[in-house]
Protein backbone atom coordinates (compact mmCIF):
# COMPACT_ATOMS: atom_id res chain seq x y z
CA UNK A 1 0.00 0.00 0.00
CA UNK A 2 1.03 3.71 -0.76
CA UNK A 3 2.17 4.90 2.88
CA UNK A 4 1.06 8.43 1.61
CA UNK A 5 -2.58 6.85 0.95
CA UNK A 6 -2.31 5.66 4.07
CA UNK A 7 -1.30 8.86 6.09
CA UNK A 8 -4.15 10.78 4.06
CA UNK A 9 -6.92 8.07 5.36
CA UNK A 10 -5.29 8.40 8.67
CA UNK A 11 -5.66 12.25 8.95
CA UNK A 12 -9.51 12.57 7.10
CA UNK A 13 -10.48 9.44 10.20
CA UNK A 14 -8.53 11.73 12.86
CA UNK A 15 -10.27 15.21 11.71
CA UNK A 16 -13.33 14.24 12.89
CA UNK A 17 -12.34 14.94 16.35
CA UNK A 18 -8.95 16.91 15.63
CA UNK A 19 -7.85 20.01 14.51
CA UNK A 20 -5.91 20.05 10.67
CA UNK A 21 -2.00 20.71 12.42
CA UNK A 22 -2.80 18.06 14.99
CA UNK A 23 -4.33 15.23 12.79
CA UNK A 24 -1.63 15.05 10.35
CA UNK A 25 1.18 15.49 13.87
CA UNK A 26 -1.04 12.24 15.03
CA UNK A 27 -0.68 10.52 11.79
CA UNK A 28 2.93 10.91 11.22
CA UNK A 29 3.29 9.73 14.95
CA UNK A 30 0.77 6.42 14.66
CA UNK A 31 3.26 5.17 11.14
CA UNK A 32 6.29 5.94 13.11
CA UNK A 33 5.74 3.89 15.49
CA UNK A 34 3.50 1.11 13.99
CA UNK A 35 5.12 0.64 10.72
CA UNK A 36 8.27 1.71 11.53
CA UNK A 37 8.73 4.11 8.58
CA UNK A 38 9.40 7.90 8.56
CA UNK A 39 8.52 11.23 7.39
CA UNK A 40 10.16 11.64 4.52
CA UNK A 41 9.28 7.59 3.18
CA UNK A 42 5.98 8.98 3.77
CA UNK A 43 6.45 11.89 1.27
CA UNK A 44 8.40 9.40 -1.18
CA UNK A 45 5.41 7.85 -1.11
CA UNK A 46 6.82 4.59 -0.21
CA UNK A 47 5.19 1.08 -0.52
CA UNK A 48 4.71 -0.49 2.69
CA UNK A 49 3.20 -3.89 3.78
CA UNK A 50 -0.31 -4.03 5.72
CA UNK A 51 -1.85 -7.17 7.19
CA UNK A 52 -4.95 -7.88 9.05
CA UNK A 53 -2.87 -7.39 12.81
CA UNK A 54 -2.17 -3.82 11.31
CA UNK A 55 -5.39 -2.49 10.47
CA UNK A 56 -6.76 -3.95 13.54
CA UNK A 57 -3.79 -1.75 15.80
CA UNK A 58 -4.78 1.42 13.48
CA UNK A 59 -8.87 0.63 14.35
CA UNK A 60 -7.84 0.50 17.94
CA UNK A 61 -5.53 3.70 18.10
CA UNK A 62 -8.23 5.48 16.69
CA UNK A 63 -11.16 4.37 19.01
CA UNK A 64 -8.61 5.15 21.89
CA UNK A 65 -8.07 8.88 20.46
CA UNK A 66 -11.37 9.07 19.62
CA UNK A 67 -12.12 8.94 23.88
CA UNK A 68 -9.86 11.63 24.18
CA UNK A 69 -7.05 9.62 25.15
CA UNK A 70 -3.63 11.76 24.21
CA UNK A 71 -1.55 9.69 21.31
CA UNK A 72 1.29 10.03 23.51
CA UNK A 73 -0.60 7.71 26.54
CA UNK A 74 -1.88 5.39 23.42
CA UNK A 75 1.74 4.99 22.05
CA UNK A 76 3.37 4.91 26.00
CA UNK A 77 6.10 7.45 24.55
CA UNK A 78 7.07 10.83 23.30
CA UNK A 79 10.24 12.09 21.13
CA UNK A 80 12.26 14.96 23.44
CA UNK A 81 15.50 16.06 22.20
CA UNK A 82 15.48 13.40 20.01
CA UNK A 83 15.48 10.56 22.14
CA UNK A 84 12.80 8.53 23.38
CA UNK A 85 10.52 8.55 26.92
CA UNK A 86 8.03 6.64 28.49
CA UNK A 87 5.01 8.58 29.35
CA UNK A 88 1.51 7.64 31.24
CA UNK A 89 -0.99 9.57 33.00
CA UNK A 90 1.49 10.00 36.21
CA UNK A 91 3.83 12.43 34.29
CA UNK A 92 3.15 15.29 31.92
CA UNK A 93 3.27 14.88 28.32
CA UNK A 94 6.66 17.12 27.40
CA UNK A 95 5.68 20.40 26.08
CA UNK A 96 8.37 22.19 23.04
CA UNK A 97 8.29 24.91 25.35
CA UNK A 98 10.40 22.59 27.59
CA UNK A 99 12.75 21.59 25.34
CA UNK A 100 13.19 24.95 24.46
CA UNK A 101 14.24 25.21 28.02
CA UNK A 102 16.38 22.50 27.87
CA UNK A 103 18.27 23.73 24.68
CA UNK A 104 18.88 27.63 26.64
CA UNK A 105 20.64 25.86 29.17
CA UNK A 106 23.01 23.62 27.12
CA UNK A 107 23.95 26.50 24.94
CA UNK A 108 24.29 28.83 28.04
CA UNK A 109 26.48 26.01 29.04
CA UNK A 110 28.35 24.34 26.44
CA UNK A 111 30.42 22.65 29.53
CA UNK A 112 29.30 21.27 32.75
CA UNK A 113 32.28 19.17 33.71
CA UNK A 114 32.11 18.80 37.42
CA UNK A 115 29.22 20.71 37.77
CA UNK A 116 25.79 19.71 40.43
CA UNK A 117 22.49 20.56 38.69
CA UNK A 118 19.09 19.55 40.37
CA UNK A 119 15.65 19.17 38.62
CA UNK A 120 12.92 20.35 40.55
CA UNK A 121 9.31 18.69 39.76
CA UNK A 122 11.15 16.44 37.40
CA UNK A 123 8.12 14.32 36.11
CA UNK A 124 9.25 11.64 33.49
CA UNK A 125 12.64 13.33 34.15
CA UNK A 126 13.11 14.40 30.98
CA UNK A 127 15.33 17.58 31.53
CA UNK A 128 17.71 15.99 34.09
CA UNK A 129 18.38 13.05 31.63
CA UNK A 130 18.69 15.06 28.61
CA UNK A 131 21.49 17.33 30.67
CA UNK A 132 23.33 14.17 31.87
CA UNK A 133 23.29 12.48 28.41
CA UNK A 134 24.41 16.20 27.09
CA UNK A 135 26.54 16.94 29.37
CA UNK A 136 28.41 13.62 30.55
CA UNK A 137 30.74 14.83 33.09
CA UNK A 138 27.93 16.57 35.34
CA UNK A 139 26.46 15.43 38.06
CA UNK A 140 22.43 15.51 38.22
CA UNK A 141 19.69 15.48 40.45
CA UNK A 142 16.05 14.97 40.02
CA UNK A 143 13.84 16.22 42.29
CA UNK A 144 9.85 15.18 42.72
CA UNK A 145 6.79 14.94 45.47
CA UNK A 146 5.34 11.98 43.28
CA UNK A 147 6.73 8.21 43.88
CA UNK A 148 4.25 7.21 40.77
CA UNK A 149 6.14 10.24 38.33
CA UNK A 150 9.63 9.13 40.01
CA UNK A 151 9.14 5.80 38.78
CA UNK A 152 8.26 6.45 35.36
CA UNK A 153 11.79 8.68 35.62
CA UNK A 154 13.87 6.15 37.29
CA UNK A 155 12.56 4.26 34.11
CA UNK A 156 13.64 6.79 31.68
CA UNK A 157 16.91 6.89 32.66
CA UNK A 158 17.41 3.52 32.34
CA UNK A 159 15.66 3.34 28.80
CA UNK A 160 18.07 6.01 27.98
CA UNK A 161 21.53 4.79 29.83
CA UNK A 162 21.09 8.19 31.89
CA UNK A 163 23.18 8.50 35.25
CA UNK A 164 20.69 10.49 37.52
CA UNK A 165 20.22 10.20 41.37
CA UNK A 166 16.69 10.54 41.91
CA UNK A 167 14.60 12.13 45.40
CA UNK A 168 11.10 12.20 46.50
CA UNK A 169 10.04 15.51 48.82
CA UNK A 170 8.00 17.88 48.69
CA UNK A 171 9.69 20.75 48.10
CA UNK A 172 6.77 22.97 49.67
CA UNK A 173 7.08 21.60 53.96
CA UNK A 174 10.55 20.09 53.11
CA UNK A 175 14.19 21.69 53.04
CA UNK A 176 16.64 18.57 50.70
CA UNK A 177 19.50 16.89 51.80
CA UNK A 178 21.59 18.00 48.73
CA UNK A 179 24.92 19.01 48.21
CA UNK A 180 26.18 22.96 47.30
CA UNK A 181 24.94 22.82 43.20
CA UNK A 182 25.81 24.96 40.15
CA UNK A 183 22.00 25.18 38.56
CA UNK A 184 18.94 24.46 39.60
CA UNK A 185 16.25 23.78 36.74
CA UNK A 186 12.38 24.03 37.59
CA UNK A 187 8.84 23.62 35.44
CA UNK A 188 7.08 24.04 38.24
CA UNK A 189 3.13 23.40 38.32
CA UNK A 190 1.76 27.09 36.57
CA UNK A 191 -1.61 26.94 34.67
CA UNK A 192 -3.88 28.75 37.47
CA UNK A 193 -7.38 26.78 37.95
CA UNK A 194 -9.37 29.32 36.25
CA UNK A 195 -7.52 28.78 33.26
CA UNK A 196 -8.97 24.96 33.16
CA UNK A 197 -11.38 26.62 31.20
CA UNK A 198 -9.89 27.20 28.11
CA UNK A 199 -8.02 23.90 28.13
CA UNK A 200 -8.46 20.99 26.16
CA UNK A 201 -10.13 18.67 28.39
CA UNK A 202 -7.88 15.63 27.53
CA UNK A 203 -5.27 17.22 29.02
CA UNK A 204 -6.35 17.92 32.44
CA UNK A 205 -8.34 14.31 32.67
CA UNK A 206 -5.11 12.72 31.28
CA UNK A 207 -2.37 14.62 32.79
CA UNK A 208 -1.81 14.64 36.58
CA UNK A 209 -3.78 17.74 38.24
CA UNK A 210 -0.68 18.28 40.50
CA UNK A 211 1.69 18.87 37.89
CA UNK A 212 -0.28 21.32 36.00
CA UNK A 213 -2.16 23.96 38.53
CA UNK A 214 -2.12 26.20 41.02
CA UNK A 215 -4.60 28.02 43.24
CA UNK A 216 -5.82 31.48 41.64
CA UNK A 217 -4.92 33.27 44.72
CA UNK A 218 -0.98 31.88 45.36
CA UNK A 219 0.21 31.67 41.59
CA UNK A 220 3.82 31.71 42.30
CA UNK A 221 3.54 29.59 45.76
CA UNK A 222 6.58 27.15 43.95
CA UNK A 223 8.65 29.59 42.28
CA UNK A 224 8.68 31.57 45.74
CA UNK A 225 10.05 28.84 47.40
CA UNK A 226 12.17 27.26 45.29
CA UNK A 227 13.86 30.51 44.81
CA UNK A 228 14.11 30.40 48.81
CA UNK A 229 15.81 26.86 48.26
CA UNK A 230 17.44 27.48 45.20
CA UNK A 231 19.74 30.70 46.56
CA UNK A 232 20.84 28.23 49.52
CA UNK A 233 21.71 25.30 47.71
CA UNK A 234 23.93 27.14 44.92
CA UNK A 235 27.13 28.20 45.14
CA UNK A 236 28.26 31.48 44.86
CA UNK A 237 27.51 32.47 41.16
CA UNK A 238 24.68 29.32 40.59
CA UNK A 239 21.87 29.68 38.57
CA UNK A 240 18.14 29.15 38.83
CA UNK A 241 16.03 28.81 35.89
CA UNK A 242 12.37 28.43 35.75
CA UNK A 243 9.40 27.76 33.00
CA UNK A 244 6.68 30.11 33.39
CA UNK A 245 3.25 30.72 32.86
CA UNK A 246 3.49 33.53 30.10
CA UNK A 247 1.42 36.13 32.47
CA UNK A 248 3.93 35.97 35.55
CA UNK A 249 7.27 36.95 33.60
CA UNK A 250 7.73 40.95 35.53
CA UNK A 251 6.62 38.97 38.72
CA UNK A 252 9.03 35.89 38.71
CA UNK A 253 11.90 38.03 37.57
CA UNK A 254 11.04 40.31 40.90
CA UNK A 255 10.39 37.78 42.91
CA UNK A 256 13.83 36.30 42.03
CA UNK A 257 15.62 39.61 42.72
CA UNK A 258 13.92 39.68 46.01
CA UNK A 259 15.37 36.70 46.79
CA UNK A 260 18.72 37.43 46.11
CA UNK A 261 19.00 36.66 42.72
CA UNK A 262 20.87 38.71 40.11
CA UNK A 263 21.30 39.27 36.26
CA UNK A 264 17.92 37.89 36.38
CA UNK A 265 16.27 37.92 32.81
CA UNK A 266 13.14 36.89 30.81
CA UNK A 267 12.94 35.22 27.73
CA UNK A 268 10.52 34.46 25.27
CA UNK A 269 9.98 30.82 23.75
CA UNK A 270 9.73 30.58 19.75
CA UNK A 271 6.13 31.92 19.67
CA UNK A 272 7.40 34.93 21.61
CA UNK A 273 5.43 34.25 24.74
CA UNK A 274 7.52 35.30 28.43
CA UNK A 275 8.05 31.54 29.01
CA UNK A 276 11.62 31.14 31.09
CA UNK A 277 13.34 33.44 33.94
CA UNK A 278 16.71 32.78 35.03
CA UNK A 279 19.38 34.50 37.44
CA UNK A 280 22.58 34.42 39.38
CA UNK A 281 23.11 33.98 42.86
């Protein structure tokens, strides 16, 4: 079969409960990772084998997506910084806005040889693996109040040959037993509850509620206190850096600088939203 046919019948099936960007994203993702073939064979138009077992996986993918169920909890994985991670409803599905994250610190710091850096909130654990498989001669932490998300982490470390020491607190009643570090690294929880609202509801009934909001009245209740954390744990000249919820940029910067923090900066990500904060101690 022509895997372009294919890809076209998979995207005119998804649209009926999917936007036109997202159904063909889907559809590339579903013939990755069933038939093993990419992209550009797609746009070749190359010939591809189907059988019965196929079209019966395809049926199925689609009757889970057409729940609401995210592709990414269907397929049990997600690409980030090109390599691959487990994912399930205990973790967040990775957001580009995190890898954009991820790729400002690497090129801040091109080397990180003997250096501590601890993840705060670390979910699958996808920053703290990607800096340790970046930067090999680091030493990283991963930080998280959820045994279930530290699991799926622990996991993803192994999947990806990733030396990271891993630690379950919460960060909020508890000061951590960690060593002077060089950067701390937080996506803290920042959609506020009234913004539920405009959300696609797969994503709060899929994604854990924890990991995504905050009270209306106490936005920045994490970034206040890992700041607190953050400026006693670094060393002299340390950096914190944060994702934000675009609205909060003026306040996390001053919040920072209230805390001791300088050279503290905002940044926008590539759709020119406020979406990171970082600093100095």
């Amino acid at each position: 079969m022509n895997s372009k046919l294919l890809l076209e019948k998979l995207i005119k099936s998804i649209l009926e409960f999917e936007t036109e960007g997202e159904a063909e994203a889907i559809a590339f993702l579903i013939l990755e990772d069933i038939l093993q073939i990419s992209r550009m064979d797609v746009m070749m138009e190359k010939e591809i084998e189907t059988s019965d077992s196929i079209h019966e996986k395809l049926d199925s993918i689609l009757s889970e997506l057409r729940t609401g169920k995210p592709i990414q909890h269907i397929l049990g994985k997600v690409e980030f910084y090109s390599r691959q991670f487990l994912v399930n409803p205990n973790v967040l599905i990775p957001r580009r806005e995190t890898e954009e994250l991820v790729h400002l610190i690497l090129e801040n710091h091109p080397d990180l040889s003997e250096q501590l850096i601890v993840d705060i909130g670390t979910g699958s654990g996808i920053i703290p693996i990607t800096i340790a498989k970046e930067r090999k001669h680091c030493e990283v932490f991963a930080v998280d109040i959820s045994s279930s998300a530290l699991a799926t982490a622990k996991r993803n470390a192994k999947l990806n040959h990733a030396k990271v020491s891993f630690l379950q607190a919460d960060i909020l009643e508890e000061d951590l037993d960690l060593p002077k570090s060089n950067i701390w690294i937080s996506n803290p929880p920042y959609v506020l509850e009234k913004e539920k609202a405009e959300m696609e509801t797969k994503v709060f009934e899929h994604e854990p509620a924890n990991a995504l909001f905050v009270p209306d009245h106490d936005a920045l209740i994490f970034y206040e206190r890992i700041s607190k954390l953050a400026f006693k744990h670094l060393v002299q000249g340390g950096e914190l850096y944060f994702e934000i919820n675009e609205q909060f940029g003026k306040e996390v910067k001053k919040l920072m600088e209230d805390n001791g923090f300088r050279n503290v900066k905002i940044m926008g990500d590539m759709q020119g939203k406020d979406r990171f904060v970082f600093g100095r101690k």
